[in-house]
PDB file of N, CA and C in Angstrom:
ATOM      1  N   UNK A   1     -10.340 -28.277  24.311  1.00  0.00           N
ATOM      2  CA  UNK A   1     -11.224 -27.385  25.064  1.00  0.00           C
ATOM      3  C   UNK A   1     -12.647 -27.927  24.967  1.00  0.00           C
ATOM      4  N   UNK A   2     -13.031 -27.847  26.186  1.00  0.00           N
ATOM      5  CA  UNK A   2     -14.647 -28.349  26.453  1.00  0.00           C
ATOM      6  C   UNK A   2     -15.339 -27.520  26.485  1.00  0.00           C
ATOM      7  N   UNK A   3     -16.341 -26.923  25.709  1.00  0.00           N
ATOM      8  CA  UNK A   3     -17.806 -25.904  26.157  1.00  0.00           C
ATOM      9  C   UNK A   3     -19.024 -26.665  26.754  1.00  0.00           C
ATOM     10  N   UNK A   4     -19.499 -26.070  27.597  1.00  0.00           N
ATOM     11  CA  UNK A   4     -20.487 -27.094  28.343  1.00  0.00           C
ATOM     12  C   UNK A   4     -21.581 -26.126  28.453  1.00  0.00           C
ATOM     13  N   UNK A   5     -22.532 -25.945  27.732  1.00  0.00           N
ATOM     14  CA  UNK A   5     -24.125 -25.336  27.811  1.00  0.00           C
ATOM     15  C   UNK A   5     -25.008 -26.344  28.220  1.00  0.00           C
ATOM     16  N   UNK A   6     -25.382 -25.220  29.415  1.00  0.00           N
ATOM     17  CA  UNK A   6     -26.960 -26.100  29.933  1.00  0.00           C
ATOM     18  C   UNK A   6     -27.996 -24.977  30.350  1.00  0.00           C
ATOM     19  N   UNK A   7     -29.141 -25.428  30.988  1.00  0.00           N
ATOM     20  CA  UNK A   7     -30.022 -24.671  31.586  1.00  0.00           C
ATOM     21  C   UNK A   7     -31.647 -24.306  30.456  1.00  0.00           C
ATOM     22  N   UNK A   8     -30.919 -24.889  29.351  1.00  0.00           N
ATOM     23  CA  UNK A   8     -31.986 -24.629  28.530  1.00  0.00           C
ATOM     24  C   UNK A   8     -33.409 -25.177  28.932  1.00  0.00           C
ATOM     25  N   UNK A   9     -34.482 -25.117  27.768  1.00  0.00           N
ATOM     26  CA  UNK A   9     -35.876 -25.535  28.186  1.00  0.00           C
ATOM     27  C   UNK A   9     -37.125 -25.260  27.653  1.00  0.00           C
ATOM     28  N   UNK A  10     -37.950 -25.506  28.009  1.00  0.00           N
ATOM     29  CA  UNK A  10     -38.929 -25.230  27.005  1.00  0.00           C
ATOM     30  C   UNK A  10     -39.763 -24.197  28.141  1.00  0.00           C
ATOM     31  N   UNK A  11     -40.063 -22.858  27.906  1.00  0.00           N
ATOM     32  CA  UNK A  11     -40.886 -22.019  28.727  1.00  0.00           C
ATOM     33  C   UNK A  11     -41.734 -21.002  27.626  1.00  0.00           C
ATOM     34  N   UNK A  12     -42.637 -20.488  28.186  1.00  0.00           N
ATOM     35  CA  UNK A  12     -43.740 -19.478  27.652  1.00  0.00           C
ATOM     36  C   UNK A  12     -42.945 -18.295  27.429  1.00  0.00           C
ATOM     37  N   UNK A  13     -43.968 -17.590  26.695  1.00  0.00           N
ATOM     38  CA  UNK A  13     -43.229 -16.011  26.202  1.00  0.00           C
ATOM     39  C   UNK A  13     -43.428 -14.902  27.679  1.00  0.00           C
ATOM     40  N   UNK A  14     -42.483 -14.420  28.042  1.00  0.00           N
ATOM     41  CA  UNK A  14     -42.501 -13.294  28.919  1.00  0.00           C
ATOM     42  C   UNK A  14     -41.950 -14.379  30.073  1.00  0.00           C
ATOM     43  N   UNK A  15     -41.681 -15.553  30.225  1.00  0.00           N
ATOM     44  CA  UNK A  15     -40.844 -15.689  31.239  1.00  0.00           C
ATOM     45  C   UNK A  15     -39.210 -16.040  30.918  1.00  0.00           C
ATOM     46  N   UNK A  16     -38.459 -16.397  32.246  1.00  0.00           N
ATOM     47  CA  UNK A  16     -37.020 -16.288  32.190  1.00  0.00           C
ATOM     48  C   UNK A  16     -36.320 -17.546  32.156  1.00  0.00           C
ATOM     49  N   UNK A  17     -35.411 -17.508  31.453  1.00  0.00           N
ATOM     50  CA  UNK A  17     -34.129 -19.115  31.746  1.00  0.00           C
ATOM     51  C   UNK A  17     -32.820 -18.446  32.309  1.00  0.00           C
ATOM     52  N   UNK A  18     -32.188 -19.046  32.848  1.00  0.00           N
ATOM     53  CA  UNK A  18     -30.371 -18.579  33.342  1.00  0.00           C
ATOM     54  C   UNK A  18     -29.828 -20.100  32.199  1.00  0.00           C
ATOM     55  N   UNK A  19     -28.993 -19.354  31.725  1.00  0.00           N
ATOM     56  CA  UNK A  19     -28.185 -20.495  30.943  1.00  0.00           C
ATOM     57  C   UNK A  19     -26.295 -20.302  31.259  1.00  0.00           C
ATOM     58  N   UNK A  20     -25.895 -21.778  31.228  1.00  0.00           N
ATOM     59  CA  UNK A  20     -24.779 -21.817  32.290  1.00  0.00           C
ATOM     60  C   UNK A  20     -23.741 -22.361  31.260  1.00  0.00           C
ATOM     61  N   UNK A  21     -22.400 -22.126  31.181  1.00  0.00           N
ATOM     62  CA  UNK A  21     -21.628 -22.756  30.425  1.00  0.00           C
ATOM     63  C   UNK A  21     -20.451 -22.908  30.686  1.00  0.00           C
ATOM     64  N   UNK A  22     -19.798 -24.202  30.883  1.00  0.00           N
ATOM     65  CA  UNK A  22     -19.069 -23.822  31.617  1.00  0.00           C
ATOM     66  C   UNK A  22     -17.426 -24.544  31.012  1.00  0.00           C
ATOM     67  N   UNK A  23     -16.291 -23.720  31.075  1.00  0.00           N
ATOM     68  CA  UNK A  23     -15.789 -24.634  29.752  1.00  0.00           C
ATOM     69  C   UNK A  23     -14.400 -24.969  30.679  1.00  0.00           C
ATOM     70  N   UNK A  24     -13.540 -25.599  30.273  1.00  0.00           N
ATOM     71  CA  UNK A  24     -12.672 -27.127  30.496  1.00  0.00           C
ATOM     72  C   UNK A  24     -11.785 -27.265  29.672  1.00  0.00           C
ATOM     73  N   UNK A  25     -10.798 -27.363  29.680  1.00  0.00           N
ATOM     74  CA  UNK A  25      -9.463 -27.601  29.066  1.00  0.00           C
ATOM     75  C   UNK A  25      -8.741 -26.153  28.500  1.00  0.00           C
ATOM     76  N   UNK A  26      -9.087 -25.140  28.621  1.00  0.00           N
ATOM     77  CA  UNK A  26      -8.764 -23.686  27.618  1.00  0.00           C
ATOM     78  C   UNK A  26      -8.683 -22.962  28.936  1.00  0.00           C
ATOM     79  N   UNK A  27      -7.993 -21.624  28.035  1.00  0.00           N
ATOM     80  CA  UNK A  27      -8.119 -20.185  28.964  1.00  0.00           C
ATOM     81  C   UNK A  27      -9.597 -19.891  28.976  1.00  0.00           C
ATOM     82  N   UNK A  28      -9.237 -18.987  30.394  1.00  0.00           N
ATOM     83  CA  UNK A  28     -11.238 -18.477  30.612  1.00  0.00           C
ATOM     84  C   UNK A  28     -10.908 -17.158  31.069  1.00  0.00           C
ATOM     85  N   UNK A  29     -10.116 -16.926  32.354  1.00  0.00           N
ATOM     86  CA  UNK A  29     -10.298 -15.737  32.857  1.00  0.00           C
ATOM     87  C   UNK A  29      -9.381 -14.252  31.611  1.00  0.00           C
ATOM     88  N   UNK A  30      -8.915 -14.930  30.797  1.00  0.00           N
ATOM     89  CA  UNK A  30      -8.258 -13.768  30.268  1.00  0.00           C
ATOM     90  C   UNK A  30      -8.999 -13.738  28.841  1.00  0.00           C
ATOM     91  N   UNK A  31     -10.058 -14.311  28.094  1.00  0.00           N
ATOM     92  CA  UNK A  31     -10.731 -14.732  27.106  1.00  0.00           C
ATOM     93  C   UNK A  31     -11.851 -14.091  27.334  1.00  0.00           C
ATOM     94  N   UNK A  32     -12.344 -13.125  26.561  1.00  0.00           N
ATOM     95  CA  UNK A  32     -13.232 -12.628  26.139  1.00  0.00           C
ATOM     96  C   UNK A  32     -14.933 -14.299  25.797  1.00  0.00           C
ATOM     97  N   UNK A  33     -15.892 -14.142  26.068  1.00  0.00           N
ATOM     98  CA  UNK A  33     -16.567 -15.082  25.769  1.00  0.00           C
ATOM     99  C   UNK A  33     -17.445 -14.314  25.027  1.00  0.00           C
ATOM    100  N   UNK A  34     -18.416 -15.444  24.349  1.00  0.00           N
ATOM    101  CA  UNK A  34     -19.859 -15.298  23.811  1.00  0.00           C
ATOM    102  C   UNK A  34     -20.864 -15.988  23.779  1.00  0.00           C
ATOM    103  N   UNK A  35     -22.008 -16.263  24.035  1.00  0.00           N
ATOM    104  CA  UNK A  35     -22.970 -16.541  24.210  1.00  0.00           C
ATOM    105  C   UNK A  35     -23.636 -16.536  21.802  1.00  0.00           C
ATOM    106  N   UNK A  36     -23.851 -17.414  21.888  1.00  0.00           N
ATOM    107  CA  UNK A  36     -24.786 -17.392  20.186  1.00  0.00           C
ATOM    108  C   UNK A  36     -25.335 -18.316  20.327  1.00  0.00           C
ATOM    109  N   UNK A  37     -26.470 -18.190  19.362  1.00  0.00           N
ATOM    110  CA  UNK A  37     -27.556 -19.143  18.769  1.00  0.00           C
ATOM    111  C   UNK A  37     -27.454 -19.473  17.597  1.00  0.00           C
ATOM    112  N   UNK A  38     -28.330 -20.481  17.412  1.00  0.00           N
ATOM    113  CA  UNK A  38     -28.898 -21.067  15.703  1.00  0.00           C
ATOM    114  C   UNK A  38     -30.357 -21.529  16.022  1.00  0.00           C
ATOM    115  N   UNK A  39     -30.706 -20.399  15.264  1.00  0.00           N
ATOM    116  CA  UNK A  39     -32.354 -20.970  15.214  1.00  0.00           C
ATOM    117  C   UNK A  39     -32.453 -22.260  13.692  1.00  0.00           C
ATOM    118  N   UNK A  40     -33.981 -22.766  13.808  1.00  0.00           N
ATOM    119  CA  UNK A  40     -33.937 -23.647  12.982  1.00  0.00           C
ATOM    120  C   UNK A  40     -34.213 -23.317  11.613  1.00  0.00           C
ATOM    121  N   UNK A  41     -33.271 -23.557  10.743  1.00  0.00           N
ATOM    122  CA  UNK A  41     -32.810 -23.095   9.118  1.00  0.00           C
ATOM    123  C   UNK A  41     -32.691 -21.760   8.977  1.00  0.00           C
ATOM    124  N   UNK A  42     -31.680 -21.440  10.571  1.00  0.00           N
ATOM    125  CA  UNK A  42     -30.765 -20.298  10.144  1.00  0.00           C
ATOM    126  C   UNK A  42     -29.384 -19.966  10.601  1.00  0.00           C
ATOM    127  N   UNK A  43     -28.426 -19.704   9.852  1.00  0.00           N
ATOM    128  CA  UNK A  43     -27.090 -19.525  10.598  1.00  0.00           C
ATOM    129  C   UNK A  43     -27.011 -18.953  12.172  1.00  0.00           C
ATOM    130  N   UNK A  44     -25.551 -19.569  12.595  1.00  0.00           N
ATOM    131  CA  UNK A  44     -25.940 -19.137  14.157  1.00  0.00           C
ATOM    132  C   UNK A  44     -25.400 -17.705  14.098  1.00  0.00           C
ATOM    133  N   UNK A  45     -25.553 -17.235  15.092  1.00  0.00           N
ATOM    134  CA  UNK A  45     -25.768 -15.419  15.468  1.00  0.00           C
ATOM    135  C   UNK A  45     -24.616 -15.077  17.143  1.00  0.00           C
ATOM    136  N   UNK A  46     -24.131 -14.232  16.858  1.00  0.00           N
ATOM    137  CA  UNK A  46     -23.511 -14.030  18.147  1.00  0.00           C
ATOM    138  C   UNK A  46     -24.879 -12.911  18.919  1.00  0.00           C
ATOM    139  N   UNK A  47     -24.725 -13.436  19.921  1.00  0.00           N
ATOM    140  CA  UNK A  47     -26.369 -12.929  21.022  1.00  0.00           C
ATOM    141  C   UNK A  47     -25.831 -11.942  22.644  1.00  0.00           C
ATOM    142  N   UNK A  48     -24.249 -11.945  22.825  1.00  0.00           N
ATOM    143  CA  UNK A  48     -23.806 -11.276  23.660  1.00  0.00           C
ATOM    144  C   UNK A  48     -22.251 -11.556  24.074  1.00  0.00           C
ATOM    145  N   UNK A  49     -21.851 -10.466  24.129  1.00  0.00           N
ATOM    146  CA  UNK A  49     -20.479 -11.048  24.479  1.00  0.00           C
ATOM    147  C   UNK A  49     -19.685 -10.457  26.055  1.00  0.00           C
ATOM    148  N   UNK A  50     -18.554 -10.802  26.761  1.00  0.00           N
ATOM    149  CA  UNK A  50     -18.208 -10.148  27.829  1.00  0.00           C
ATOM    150  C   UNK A  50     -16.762 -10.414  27.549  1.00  0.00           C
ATOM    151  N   UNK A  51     -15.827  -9.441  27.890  1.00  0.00           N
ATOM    152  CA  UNK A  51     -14.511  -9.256  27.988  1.00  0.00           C
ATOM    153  C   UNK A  51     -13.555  -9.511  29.064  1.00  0.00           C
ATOM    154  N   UNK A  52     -12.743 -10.001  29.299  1.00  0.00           N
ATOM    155  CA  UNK A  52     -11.965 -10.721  30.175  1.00  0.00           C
ATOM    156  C   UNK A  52     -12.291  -9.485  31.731  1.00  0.00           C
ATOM    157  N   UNK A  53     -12.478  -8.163  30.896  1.00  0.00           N
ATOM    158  CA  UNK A  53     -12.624  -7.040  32.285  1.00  0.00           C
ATOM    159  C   UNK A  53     -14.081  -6.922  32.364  1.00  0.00           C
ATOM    160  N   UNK A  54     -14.682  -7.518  31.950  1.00  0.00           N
ATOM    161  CA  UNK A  54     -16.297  -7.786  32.139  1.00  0.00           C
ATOM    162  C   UNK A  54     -17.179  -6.606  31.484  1.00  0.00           C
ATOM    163  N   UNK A  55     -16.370  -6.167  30.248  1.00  0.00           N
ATOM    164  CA  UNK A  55     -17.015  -5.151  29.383  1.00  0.00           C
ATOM    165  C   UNK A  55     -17.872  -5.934  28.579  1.00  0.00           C
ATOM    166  N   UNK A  56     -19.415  -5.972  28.795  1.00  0.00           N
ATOM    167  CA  UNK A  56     -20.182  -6.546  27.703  1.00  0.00           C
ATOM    168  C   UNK A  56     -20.986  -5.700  26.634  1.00  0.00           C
ATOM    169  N   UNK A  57     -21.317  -6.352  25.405  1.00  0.00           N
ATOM    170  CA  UNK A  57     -22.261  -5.714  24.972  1.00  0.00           C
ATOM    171  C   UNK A  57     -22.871  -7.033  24.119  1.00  0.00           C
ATOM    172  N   UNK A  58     -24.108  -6.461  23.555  1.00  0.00           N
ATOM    173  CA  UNK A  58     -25.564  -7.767  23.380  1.00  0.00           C
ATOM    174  C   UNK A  58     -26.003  -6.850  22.156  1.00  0.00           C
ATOM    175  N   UNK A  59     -26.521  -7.834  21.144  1.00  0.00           N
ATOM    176  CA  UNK A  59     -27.100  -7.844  19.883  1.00  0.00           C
ATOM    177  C   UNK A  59     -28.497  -6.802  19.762  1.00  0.00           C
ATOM    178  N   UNK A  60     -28.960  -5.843  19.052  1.00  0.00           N
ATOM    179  CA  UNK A  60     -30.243  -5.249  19.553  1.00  0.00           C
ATOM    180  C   UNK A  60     -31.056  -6.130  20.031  1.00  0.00           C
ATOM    181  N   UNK A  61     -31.717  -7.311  19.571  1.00  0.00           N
ATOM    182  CA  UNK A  61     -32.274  -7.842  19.599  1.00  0.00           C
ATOM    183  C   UNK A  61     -32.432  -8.371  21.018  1.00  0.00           C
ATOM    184  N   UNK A  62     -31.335  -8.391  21.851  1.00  0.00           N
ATOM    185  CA  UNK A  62     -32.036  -9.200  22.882  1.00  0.00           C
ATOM    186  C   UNK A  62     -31.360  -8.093  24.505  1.00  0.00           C
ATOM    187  N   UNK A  63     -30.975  -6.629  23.745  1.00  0.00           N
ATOM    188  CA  UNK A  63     -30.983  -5.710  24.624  1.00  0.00           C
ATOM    189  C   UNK A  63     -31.959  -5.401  25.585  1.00  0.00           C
ATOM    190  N   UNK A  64     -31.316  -5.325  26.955  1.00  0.00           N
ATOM    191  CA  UNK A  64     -32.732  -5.098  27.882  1.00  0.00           C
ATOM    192  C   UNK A  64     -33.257  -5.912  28.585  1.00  0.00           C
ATOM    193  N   UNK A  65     -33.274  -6.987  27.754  1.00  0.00           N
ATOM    194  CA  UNK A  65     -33.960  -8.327  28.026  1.00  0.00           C
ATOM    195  C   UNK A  65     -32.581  -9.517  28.422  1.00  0.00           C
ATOM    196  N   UNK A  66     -31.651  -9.607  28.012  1.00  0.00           N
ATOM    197  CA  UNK A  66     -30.634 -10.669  28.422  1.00  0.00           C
ATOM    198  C   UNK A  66     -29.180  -9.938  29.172  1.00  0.00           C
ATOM    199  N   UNK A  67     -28.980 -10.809  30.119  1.00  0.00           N
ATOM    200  CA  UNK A  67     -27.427  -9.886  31.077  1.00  0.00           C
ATOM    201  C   UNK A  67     -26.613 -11.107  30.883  1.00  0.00           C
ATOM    202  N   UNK A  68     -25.465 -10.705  30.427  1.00  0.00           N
ATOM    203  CA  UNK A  68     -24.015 -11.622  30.461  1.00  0.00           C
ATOM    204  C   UNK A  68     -23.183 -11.694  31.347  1.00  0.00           C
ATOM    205  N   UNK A  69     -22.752 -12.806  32.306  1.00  0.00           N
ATOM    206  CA  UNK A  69     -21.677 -12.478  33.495  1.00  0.00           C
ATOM    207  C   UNK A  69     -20.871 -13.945  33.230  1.00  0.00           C
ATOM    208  N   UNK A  70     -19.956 -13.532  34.199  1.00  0.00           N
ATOM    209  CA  UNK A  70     -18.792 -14.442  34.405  1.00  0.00           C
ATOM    210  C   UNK A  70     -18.237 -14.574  35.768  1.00  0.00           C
ATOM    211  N   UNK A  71     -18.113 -16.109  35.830  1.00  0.00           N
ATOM    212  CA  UNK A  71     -17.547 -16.429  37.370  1.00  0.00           C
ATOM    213  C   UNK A  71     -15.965 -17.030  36.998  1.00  0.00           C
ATOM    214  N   UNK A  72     -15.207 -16.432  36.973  1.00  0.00           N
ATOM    215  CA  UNK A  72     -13.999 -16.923  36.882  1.00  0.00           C
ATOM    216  C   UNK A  72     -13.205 -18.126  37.391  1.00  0.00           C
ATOM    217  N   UNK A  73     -13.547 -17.960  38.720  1.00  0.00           N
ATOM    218  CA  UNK A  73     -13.463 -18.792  39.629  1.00  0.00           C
ATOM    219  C   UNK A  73     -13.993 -20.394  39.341  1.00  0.00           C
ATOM    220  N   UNK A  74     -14.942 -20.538  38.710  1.00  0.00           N
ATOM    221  CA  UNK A  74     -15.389 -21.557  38.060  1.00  0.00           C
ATOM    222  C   UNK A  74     -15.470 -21.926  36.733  1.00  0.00           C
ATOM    223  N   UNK A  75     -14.871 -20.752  36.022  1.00  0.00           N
ATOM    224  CA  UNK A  75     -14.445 -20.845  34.331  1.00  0.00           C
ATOM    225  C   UNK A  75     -15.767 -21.115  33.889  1.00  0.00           C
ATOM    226  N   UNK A  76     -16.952 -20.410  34.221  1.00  0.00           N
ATOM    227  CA  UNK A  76     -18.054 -20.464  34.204  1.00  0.00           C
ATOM    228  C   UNK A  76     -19.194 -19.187  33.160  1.00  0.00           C
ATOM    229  N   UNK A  77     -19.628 -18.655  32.264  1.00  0.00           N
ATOM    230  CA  UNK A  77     -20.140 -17.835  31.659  1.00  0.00           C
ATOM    231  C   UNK A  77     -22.016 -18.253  31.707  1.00  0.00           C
ATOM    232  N   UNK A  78     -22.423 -17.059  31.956  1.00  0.00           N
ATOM    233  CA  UNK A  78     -23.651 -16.820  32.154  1.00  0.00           C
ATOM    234  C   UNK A  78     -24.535 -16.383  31.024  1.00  0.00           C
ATOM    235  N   UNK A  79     -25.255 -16.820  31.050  1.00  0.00           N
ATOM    236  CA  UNK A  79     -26.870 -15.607  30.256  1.00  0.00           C
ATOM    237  C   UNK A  79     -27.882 -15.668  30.923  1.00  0.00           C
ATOM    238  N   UNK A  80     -28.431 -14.650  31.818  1.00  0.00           N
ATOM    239  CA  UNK A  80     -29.392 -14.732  32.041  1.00  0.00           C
ATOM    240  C   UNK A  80     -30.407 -14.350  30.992  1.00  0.00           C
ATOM    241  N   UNK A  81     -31.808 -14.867  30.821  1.00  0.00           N
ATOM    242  CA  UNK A  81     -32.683 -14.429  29.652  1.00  0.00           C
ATOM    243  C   UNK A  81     -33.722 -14.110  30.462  1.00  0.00           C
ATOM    244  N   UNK A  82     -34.653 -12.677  30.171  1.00  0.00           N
ATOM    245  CA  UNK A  82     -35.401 -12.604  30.612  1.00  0.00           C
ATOM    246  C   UNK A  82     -36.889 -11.817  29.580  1.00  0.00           C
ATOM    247  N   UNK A  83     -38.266 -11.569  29.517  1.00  0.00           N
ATOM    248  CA  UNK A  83     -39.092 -11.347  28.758  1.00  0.00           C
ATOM    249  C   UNK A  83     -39.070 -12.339  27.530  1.00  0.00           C
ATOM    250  N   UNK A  84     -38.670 -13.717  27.642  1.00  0.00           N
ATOM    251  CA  UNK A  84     -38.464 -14.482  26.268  1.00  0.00           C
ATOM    252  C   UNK A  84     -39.392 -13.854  25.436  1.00  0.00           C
ATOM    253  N   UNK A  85     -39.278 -14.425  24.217  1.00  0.00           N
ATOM    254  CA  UNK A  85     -40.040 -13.993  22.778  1.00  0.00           C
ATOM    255  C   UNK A  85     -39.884 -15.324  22.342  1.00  0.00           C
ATOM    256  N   UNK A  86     -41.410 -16.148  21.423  1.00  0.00           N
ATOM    257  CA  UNK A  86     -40.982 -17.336  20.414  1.00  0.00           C
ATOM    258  C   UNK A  86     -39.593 -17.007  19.538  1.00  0.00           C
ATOM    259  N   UNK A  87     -39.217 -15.782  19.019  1.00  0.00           N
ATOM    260  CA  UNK A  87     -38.200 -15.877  18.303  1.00  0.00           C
ATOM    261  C   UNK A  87     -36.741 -16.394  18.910  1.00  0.00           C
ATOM    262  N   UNK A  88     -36.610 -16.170  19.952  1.00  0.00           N
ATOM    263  CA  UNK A  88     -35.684 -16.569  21.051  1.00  0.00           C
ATOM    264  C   UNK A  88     -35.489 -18.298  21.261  1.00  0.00           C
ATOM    265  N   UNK A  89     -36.603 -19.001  20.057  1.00  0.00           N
ATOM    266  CA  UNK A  89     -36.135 -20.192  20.371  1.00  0.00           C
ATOM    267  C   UNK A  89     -34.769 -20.547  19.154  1.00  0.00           C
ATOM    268  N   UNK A  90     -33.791 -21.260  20.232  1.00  0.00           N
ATOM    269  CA  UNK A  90     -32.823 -21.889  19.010  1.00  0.00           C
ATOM    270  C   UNK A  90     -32.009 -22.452  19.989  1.00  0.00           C
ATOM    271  N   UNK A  91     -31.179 -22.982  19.473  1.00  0.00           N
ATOM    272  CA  UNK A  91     -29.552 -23.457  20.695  1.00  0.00           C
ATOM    273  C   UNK A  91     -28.800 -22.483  20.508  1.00  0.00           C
ATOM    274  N   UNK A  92     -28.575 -22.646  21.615  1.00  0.00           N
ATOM    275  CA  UNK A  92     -27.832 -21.838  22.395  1.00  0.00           C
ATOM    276  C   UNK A  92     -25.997 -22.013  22.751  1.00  0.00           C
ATOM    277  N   UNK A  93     -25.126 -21.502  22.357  1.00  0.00           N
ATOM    278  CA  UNK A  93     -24.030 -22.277  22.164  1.00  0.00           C
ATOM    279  C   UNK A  93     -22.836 -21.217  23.174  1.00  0.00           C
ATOM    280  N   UNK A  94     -22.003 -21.319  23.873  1.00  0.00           N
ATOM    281  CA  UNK A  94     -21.214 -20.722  24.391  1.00  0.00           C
ATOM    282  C   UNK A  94     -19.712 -20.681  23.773  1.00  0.00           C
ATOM    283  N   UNK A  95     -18.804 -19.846  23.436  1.00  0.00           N
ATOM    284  CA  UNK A  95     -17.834 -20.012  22.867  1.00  0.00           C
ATOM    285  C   UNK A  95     -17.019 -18.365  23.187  1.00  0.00           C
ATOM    286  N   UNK A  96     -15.545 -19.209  22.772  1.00  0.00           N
ATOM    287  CA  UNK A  96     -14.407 -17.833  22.959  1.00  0.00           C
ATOM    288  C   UNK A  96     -15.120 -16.568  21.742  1.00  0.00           C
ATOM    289  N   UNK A  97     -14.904 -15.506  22.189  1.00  0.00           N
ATOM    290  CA  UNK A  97     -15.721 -14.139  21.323  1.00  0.00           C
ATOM    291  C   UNK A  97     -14.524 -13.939  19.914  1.00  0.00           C
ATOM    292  N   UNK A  98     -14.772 -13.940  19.071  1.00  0.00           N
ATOM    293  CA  UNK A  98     -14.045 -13.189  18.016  1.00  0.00           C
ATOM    294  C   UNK A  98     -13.330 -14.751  17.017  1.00  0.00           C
ATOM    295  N   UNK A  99     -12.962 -15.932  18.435  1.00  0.00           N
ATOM    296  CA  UNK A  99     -12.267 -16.532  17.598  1.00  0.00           C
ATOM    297  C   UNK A  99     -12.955 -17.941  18.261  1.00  0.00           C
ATOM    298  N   UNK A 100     -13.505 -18.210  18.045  1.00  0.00           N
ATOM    299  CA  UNK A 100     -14.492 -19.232  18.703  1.00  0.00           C
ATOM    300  C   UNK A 100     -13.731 -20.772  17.855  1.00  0.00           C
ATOM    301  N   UNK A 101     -13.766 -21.793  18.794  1.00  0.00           N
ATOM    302  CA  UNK A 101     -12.947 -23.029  18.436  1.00  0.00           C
ATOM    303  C   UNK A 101     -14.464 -23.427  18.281  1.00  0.00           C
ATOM    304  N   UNK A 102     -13.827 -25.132  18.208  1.00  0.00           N
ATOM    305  CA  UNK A 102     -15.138 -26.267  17.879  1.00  0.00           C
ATOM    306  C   UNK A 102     -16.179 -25.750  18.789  1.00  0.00           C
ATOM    307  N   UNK A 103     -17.898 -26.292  18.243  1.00  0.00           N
ATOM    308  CA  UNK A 103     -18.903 -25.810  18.684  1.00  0.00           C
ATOM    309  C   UNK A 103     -19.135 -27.063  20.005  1.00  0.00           C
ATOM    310  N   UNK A 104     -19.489 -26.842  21.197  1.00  0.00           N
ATOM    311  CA  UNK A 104     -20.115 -27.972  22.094  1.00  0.00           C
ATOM    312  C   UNK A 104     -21.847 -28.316  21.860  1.00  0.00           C
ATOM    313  N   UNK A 105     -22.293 -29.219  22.321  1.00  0.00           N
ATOM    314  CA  UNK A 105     -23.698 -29.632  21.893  1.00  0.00           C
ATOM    315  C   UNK A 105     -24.661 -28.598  22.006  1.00  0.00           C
ATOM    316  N   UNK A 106     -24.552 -27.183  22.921  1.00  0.00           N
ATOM    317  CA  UNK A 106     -25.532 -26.195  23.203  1.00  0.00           C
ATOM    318  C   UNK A 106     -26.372 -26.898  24.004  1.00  0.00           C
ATOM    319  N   UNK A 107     -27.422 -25.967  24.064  1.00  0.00           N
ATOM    320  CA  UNK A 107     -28.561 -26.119  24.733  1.00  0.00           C
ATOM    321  C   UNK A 107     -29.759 -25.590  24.408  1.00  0.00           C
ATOM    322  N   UNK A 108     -30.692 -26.320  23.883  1.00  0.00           N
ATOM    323  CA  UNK A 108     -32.129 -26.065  23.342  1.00  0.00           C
ATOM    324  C   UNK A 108     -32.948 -25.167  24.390  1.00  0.00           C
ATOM    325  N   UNK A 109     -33.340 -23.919  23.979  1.00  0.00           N
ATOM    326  CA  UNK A 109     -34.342 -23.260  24.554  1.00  0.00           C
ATOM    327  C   UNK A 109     -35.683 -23.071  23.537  1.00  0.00           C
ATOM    328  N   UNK A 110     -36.681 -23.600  23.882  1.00  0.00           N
ATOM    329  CA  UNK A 110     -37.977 -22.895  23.453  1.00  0.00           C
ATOM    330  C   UNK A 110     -38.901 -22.427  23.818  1.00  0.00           C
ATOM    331  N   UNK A 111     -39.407 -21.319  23.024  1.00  0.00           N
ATOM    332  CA  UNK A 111     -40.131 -20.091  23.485  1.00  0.00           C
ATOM    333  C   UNK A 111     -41.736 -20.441  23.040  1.00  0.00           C
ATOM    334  N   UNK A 112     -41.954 -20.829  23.642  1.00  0.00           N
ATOM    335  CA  UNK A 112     -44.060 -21.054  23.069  1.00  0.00           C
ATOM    336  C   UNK A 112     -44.857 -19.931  23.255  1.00  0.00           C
ATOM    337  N   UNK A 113     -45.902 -19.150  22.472  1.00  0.00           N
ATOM    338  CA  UNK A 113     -46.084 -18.522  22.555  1.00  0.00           C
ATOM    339  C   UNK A 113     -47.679 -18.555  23.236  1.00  0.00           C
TER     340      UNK A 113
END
């Protein structure tokens, strides 16, 4: 199984990234996904998740501010991010929810303040 994160970047505080992931060789449409980070010198964090019936829910932390979707059709999982915060910088990693296989390279977002 392939995870493929992109879209990351380096942007200011209070604006938005869409981050795209899109995975390859595995189940997608019946797999629950997740969206997590690892900031730098700290374990990674699950940051939102969505359910094969597109039931999501998201970490307090980035409630409000980030929406999770899924294109099936393209075995494709979303984050949109929006109001960034510097704390919001870390990679960004896409993976199955609950039982997550090997990690793919992510994608670096940073938040400058």
């Amino acid at each position: 199984v392939q995870l493929q994160a992109s879209g990351g970047g380096l942007v200011q505080a209070g604006e938005s990234l869409r981050l795209s992931c899109v995975v390859s060789g595995g189940s997608f449409s019946t797999a629950a996904m997740g969206w997590y980070r690892q900031a730098p010198g700290k374990q990674r964090e699950w940051v939102a998740f969505i359910t094969s019936s597109r039931t999501s829910d998201y970490r307090d932390f980035v409630k409000g501010r980030f929406t999770i979707s899924r294109d099936n059709a393209k075995n494709t999982v979303y984050l949109q991010m929006n109001s960034l915060k510097p704390e919001d910088t870390a990679v960004y990693y896409c993976n199955y929810f609950q039982t997550p296989l090997s990690w793919g390279q992510g994608t670096l977002v940073t938040v400058s303040s």
